[in-house]
N, C-alpha and C. Protein backbone atom coordinates (compact mmCIF):
# COMPACT_ATOMS: atom_id res chain seq x y z
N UNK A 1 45.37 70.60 112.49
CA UNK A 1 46.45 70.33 111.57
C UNK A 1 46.92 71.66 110.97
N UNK A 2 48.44 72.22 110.93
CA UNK A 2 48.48 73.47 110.31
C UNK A 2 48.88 72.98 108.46
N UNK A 3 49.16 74.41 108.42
CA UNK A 3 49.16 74.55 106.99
C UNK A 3 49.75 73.32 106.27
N UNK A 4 51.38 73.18 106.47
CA UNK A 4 52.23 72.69 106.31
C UNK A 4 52.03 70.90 106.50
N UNK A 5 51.38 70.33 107.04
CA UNK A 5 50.81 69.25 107.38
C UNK A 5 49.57 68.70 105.97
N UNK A 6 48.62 69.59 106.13
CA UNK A 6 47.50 69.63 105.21
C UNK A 6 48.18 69.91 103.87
N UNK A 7 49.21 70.03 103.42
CA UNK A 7 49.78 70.45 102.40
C UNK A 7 50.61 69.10 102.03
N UNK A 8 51.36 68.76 103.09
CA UNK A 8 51.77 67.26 102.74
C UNK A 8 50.67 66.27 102.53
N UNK A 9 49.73 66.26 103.31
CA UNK A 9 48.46 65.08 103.22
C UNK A 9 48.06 65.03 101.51
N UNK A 10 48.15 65.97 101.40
CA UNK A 10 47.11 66.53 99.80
C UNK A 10 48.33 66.12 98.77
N UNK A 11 49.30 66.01 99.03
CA UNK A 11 50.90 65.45 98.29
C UNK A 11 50.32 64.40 98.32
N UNK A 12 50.57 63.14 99.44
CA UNK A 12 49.87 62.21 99.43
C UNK A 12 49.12 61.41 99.19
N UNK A 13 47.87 62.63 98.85
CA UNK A 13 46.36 62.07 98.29
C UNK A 13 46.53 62.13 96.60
N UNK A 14 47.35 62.91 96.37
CA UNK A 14 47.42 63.41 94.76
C UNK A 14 48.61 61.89 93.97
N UNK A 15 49.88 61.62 94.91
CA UNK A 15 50.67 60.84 94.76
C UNK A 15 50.09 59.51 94.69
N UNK A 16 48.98 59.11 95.07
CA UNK A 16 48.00 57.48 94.88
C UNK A 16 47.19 57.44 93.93
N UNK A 17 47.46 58.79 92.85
CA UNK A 17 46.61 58.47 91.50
C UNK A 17 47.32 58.62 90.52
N UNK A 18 47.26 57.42 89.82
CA UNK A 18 48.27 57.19 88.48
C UNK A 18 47.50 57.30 87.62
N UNK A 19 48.07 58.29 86.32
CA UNK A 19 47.00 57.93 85.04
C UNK A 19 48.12 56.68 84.15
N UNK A 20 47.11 55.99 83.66
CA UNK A 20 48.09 55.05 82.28
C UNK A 20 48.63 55.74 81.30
N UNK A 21 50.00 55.14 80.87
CA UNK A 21 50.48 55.87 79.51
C UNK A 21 49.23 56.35 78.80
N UNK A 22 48.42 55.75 77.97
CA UNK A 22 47.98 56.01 76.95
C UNK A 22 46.75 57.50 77.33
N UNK A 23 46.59 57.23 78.94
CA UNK A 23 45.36 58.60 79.36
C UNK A 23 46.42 59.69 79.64
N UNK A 24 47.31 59.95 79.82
CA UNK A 24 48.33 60.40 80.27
C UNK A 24 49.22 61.36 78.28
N UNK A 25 49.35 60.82 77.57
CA UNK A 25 49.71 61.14 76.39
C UNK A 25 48.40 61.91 75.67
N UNK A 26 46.89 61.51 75.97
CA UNK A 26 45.55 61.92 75.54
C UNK A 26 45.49 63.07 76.35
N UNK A 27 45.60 63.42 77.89
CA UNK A 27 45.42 64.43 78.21
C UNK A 27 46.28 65.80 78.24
N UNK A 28 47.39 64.97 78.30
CA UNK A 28 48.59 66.14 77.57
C UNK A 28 48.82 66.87 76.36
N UNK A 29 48.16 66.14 75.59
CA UNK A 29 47.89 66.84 74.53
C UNK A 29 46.43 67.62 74.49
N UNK A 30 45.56 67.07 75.43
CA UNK A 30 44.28 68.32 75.11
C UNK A 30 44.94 69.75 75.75
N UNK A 31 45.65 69.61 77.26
CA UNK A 31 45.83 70.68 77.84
C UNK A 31 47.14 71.37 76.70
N UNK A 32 48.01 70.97 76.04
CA UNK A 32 48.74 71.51 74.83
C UNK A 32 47.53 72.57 74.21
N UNK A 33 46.70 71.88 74.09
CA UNK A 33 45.41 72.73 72.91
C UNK A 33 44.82 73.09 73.51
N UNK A 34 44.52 73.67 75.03
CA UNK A 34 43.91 74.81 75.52
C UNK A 34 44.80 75.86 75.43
N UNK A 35 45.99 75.65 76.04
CA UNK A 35 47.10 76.40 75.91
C UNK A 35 46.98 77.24 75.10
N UNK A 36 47.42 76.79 74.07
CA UNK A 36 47.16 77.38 72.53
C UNK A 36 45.99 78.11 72.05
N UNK A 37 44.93 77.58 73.49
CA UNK A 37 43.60 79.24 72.63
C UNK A 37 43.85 80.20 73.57
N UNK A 38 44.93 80.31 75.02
CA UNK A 38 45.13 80.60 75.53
C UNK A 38 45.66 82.45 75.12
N UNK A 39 45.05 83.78 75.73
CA UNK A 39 45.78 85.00 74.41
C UNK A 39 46.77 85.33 75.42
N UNK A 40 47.30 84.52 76.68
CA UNK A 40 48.83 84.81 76.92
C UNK A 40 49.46 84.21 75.62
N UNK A 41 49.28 82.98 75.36
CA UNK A 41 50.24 82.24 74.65
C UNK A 41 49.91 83.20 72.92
N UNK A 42 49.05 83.67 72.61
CA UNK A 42 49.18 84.20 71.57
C UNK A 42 49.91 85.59 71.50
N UNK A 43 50.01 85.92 72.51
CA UNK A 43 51.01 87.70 72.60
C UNK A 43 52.45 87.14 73.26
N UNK A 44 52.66 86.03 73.50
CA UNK A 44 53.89 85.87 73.87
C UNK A 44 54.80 85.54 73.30
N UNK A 45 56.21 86.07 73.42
CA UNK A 45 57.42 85.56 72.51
C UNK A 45 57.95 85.10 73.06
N UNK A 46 58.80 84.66 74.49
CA UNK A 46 59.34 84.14 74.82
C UNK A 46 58.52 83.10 76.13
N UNK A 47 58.28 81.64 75.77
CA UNK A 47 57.74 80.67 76.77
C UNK A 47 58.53 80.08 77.41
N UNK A 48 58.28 79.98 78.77
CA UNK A 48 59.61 79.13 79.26
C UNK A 48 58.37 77.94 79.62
N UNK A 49 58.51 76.82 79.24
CA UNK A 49 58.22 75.36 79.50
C UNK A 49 59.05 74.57 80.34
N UNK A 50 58.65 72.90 80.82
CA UNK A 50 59.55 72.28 81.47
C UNK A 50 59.45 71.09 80.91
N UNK A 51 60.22 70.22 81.41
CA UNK A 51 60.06 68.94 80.77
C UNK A 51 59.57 68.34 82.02
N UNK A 52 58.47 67.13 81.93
CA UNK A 52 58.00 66.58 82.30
C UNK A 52 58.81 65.32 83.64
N UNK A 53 58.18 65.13 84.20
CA UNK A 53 58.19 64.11 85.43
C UNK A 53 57.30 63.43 84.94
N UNK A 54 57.41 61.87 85.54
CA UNK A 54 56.29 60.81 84.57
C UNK A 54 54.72 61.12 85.17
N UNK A 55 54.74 62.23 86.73
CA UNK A 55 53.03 62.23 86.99
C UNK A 55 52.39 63.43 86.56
N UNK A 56 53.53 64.54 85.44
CA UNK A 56 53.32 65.64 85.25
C UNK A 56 52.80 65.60 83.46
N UNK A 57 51.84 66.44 83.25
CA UNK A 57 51.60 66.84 81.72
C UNK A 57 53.01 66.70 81.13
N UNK A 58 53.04 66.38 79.91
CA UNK A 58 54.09 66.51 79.27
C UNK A 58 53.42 68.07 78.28
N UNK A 59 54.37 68.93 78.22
CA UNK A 59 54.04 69.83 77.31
C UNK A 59 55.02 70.48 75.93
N UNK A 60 55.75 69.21 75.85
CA UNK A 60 56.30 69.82 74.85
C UNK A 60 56.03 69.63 73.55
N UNK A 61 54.91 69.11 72.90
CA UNK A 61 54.24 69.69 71.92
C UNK A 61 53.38 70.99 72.46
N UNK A 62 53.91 72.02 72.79
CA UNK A 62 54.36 73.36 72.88
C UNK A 62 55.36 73.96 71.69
N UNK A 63 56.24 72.93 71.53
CA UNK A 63 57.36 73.77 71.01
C UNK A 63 57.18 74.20 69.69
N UNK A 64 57.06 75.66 69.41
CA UNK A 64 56.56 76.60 68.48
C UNK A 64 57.82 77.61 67.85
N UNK A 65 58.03 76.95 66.26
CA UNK A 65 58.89 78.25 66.04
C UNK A 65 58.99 79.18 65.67
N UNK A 66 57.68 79.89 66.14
CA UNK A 66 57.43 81.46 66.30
C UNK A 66 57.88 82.10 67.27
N UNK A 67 57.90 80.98 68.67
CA UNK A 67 58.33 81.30 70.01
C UNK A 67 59.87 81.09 70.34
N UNK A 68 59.79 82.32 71.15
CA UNK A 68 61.18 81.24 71.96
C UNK A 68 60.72 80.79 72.89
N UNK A 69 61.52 79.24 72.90
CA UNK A 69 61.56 78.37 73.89
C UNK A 69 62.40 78.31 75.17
N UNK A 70 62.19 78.48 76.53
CA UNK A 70 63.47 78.26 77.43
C UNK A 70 62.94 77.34 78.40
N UNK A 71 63.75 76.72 79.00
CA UNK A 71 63.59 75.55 80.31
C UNK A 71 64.27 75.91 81.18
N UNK A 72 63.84 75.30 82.77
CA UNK A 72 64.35 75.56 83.51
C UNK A 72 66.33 75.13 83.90
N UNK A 73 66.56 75.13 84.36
CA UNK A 73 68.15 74.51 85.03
C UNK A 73 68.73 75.30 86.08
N UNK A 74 68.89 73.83 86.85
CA UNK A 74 68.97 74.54 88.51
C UNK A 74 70.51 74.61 88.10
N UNK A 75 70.87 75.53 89.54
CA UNK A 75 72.01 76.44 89.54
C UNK A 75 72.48 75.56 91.08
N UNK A 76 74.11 75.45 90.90
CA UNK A 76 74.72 75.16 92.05
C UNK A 76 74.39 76.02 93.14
N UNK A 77 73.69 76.95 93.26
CA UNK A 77 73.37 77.83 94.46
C UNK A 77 71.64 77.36 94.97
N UNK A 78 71.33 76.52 94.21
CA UNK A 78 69.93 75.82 94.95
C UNK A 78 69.12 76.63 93.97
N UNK A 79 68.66 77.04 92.97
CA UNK A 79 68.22 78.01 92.17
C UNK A 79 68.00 77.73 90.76
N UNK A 80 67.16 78.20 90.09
CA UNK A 80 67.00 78.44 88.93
C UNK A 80 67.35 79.45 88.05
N UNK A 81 67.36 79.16 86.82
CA UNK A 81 67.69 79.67 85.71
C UNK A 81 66.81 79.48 84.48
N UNK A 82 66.49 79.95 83.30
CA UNK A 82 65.78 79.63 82.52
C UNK A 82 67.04 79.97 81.09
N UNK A 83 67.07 78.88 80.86
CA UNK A 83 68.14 78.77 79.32
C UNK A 83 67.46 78.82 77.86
N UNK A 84 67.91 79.37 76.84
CA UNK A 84 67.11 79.34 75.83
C UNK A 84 67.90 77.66 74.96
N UNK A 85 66.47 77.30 74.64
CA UNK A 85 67.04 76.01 73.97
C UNK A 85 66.28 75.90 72.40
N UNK A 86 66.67 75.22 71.60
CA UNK A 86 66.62 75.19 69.99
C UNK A 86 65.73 74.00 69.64
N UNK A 87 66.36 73.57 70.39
CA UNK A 87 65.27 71.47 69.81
C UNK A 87 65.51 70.49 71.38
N UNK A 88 64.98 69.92 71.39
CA UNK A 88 64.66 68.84 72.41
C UNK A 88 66.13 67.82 72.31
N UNK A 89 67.02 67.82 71.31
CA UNK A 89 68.43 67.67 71.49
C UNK A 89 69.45 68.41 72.24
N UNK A 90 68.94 69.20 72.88
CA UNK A 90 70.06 70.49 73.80
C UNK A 90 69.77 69.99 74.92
N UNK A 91 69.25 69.04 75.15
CA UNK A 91 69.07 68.57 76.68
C UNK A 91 69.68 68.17 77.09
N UNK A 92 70.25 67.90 78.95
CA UNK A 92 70.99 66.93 79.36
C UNK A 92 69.95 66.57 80.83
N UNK A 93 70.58 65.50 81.52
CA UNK A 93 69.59 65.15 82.44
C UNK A 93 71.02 66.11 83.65
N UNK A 94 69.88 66.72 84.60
CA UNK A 94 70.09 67.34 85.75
C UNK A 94 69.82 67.11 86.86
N UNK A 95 69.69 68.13 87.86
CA UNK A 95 69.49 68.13 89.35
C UNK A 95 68.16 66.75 89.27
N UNK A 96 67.89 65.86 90.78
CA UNK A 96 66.58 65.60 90.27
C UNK A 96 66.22 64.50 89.53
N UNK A 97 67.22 64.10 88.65
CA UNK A 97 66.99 63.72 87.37
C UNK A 97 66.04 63.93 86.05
N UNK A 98 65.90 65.44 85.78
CA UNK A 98 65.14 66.07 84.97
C UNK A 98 66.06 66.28 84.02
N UNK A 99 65.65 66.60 82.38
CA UNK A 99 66.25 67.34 81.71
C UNK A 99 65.90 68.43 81.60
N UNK A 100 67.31 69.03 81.09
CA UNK A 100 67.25 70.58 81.41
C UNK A 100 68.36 71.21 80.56
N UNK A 101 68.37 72.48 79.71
CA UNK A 101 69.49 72.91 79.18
C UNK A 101 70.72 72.42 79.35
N UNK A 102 71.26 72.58 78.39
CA UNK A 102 73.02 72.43 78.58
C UNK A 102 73.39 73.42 78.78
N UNK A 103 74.58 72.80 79.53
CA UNK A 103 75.69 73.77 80.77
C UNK A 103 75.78 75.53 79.50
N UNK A 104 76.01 75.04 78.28
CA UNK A 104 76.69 76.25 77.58
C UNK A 104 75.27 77.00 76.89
N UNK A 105 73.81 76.61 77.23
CA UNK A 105 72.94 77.27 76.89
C UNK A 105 72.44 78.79 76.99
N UNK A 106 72.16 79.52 76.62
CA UNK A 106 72.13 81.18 77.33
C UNK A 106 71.30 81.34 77.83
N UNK A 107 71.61 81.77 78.71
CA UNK A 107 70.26 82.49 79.86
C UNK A 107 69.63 83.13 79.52
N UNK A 108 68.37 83.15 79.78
CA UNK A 108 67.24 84.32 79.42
C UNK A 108 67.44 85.55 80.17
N UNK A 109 66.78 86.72 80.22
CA UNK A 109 66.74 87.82 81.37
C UNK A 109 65.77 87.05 81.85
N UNK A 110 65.87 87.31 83.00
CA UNK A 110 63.77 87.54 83.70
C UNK A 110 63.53 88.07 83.17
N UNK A 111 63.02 88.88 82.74
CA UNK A 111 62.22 90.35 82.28
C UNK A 111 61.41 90.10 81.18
N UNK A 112 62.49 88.96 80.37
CA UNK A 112 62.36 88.56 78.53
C UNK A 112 61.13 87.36 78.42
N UNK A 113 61.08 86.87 79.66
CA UNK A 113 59.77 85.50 79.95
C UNK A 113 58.39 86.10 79.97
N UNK A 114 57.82 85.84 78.82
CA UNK A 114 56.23 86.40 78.94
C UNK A 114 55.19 85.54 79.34
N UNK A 115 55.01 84.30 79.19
CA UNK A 115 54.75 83.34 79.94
C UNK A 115 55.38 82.12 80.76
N UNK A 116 54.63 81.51 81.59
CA UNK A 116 55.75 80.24 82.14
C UNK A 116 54.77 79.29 82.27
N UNK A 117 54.79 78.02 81.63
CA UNK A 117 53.70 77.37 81.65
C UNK A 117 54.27 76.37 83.45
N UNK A 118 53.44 76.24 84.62
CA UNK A 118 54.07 75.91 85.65
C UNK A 118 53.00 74.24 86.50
N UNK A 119 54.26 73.66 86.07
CA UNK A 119 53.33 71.84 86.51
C UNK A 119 53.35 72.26 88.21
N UNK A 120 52.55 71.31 88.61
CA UNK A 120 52.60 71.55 89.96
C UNK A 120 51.67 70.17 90.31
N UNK A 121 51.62 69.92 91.68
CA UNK A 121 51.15 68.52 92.27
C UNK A 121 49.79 68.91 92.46
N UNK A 122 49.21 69.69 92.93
CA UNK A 122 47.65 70.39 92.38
C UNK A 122 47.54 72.00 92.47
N UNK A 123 46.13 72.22 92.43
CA UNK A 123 45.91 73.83 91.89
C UNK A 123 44.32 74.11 92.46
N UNK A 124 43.82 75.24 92.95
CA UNK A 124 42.78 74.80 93.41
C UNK A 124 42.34 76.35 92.20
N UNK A 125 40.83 76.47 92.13
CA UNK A 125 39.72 77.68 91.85
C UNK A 125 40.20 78.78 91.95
N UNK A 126 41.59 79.26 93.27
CA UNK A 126 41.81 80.66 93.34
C UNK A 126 43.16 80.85 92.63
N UNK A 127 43.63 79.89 91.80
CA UNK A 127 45.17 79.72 91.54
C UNK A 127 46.41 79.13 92.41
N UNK A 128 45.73 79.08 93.35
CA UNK A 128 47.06 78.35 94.14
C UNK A 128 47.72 77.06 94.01
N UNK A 129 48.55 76.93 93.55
CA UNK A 129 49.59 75.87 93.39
C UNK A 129 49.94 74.96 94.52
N UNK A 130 50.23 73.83 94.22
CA UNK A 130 50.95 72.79 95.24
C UNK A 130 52.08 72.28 94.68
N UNK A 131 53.29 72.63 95.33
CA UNK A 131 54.57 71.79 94.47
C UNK A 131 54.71 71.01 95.14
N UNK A 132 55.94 70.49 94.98
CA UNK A 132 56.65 69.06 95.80
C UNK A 132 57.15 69.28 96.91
N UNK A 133 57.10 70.78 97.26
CA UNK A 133 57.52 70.95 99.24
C UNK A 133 58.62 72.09 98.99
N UNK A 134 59.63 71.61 97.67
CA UNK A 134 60.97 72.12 98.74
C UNK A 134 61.09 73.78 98.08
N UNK A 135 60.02 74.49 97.84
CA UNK A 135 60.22 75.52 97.53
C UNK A 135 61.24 76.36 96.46
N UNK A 136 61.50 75.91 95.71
CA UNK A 136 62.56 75.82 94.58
C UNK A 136 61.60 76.82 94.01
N UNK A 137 60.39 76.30 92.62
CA UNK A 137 59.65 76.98 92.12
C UNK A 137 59.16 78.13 92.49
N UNK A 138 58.63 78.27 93.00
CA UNK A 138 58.06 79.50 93.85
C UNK A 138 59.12 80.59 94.32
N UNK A 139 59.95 80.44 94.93
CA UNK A 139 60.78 81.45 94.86
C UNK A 139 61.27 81.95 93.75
N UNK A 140 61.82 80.69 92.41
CA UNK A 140 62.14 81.21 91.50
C UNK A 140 61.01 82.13 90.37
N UNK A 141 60.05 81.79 90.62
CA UNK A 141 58.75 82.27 89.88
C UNK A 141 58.61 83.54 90.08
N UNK A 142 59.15 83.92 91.56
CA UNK A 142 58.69 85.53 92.09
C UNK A 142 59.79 86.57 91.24
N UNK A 143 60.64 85.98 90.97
CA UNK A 143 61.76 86.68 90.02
C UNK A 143 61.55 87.33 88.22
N UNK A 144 60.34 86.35 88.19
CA UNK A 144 59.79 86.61 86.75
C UNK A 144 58.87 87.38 86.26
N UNK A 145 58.70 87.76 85.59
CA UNK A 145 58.12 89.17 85.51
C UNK A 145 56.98 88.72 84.29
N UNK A 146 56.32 87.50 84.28
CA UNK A 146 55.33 87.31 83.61
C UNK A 146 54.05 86.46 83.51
N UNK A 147 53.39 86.17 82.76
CA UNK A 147 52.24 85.16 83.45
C UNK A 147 52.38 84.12 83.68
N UNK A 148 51.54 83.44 84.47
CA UNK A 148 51.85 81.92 85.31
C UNK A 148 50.26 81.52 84.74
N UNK A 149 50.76 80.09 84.07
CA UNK A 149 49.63 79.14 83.80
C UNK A 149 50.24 77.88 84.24
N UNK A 150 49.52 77.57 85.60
CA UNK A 150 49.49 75.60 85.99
C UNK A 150 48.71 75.22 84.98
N UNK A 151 49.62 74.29 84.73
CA UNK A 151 48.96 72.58 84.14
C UNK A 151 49.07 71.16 84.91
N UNK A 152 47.77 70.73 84.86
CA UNK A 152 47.78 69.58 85.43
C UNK A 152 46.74 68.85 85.37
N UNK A 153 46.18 67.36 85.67
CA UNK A 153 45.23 66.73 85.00
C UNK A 153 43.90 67.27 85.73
N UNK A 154 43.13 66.84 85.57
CA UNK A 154 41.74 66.52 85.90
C UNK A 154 41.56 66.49 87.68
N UNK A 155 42.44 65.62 87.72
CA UNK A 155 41.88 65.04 88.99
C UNK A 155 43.28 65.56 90.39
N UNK A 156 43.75 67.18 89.51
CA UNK A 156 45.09 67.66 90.39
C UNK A 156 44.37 68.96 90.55
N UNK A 157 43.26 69.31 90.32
CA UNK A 157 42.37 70.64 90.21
C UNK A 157 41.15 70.44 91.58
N UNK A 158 41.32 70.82 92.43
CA UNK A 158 40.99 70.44 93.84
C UNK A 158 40.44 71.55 94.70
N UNK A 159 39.43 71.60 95.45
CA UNK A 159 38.84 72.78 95.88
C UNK A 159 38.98 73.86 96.37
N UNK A 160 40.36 73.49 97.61
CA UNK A 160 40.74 74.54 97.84
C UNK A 160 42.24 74.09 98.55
N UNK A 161 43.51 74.40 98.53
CA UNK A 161 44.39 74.27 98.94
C UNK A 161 45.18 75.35 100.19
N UNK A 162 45.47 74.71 101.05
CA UNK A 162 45.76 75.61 101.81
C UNK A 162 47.27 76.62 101.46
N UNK A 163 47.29 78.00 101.31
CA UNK A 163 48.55 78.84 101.01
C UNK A 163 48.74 79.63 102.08
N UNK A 164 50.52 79.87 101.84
CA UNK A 164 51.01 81.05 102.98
C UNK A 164 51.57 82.09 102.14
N UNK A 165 52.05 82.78 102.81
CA UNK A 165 52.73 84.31 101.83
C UNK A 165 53.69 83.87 100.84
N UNK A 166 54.28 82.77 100.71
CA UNK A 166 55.52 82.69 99.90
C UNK A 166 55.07 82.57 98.66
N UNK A 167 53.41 81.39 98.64
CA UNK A 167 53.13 80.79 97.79
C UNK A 167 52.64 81.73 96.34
N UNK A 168 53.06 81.41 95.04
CA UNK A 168 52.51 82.28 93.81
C UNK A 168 51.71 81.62 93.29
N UNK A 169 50.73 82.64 92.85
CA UNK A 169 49.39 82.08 92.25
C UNK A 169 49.32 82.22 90.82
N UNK A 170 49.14 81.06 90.05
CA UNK A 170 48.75 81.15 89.15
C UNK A 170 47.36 81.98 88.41
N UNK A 171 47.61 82.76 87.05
CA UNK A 171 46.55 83.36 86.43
C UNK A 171 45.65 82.92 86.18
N UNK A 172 46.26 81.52 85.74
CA UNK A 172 44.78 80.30 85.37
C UNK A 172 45.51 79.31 85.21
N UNK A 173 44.74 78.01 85.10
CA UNK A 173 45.06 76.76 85.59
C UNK A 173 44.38 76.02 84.16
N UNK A 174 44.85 74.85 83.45
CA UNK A 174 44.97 74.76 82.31
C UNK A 174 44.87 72.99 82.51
N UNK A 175 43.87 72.06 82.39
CA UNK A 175 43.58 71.19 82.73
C UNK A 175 42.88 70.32 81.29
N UNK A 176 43.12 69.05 81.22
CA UNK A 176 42.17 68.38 79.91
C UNK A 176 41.29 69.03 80.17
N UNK A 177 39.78 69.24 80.73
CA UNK A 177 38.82 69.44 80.72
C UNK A 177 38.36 71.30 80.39
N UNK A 178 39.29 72.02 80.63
CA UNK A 178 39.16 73.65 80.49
C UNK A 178 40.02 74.36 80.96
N UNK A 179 40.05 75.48 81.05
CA UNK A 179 40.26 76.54 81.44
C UNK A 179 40.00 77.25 82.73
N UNK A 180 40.88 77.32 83.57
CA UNK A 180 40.43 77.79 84.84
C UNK A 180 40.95 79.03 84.72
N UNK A 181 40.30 80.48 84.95
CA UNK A 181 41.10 81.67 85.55
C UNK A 181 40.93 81.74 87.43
N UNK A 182 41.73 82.44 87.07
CA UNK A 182 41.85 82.49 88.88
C UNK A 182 41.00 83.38 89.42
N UNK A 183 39.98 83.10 90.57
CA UNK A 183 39.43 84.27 91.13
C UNK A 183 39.83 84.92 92.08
């Protein structure tokens, strides 16, 4: 089986486990509070966060107004952007059906993102990420010029995932149960 195969299977295997609202709201908020002992998140000023998909952490009890806050929003060119946003009212629903900045929100630099907190479908021990396939994230990630922390539950933290050159690795991986750095 090559890479690309074993990478869908593990989509698959991850996509047949549902947590319930109520484990799902409990664990999102512990990984919120690792975050937070986290000393990226304490030297950082500008976080770019996302808003949630219903099998993803929700992390926006994140939102800190010491920090700036930015979210993603895809770009008619297949692409991302990271917009600075004020309150969880600047949203509109986007590409996807995610929310995501409004059209008249300002762009961040790259440069200005000191962390990016990054959901993903799993994450294994060395940092490697699993997204949803279509390579969106990952390209846009390589553009940023700051640390990468996956979040994701318990049971999306998996031994070892297979990666190719494109793929970016997270610094550490940020789960209810702890703290993963990457080896």
């Amino acid at each position: 089986m090559g890479i690309k195969e074993e990478k869908a299977a593990l989509r698959a295997e991850m996509s047949g486990v549902l947590l319930r609202p109520d484990e799902r709201i409990i664990d999102s908020r512990a990984i919120c509070n690792r975050i937070r002992q986290l000393p990226e998140w304490a030297s950082a000023r500008v976080v770019l966060i996302y808003t949630a998909l219903a099998d993803e952490p929700d992390v926006f009890e994140l939102w800190d107004n010491d920090k700036r806050i930015c979210l993603p929003r895809y770009r008619a060119d297949r692409t991302y952007e990271a917009a600075y946003v004020e309150s969880q009212t600047e949203l509109t629903i986007g590409q996807f059906g995610i929310r995501e900045p409004l059209p008249g929100a300002d762009c961040v630099d790259p440069s200005a993102v000191d962390l990016v907190i990054v959901p993903g479908v799993a994450f294994d021990a060395a940092g490697v990420r699993l997204g949803r396939g279509r390579g969106f994230y990952d390209r846009w990630l390589q553009s940023l010029a700051a640390s990468y922390c996956g979040v994701g539950f318990d049971h999306q933290l998996v031994s070892e995932i297979p990666s190719e050159p494109h793929d970016v690795r997270m610094e550490a991986v940020v789960t209810p149960s702890g703290i993963f750095r990457a080896k």
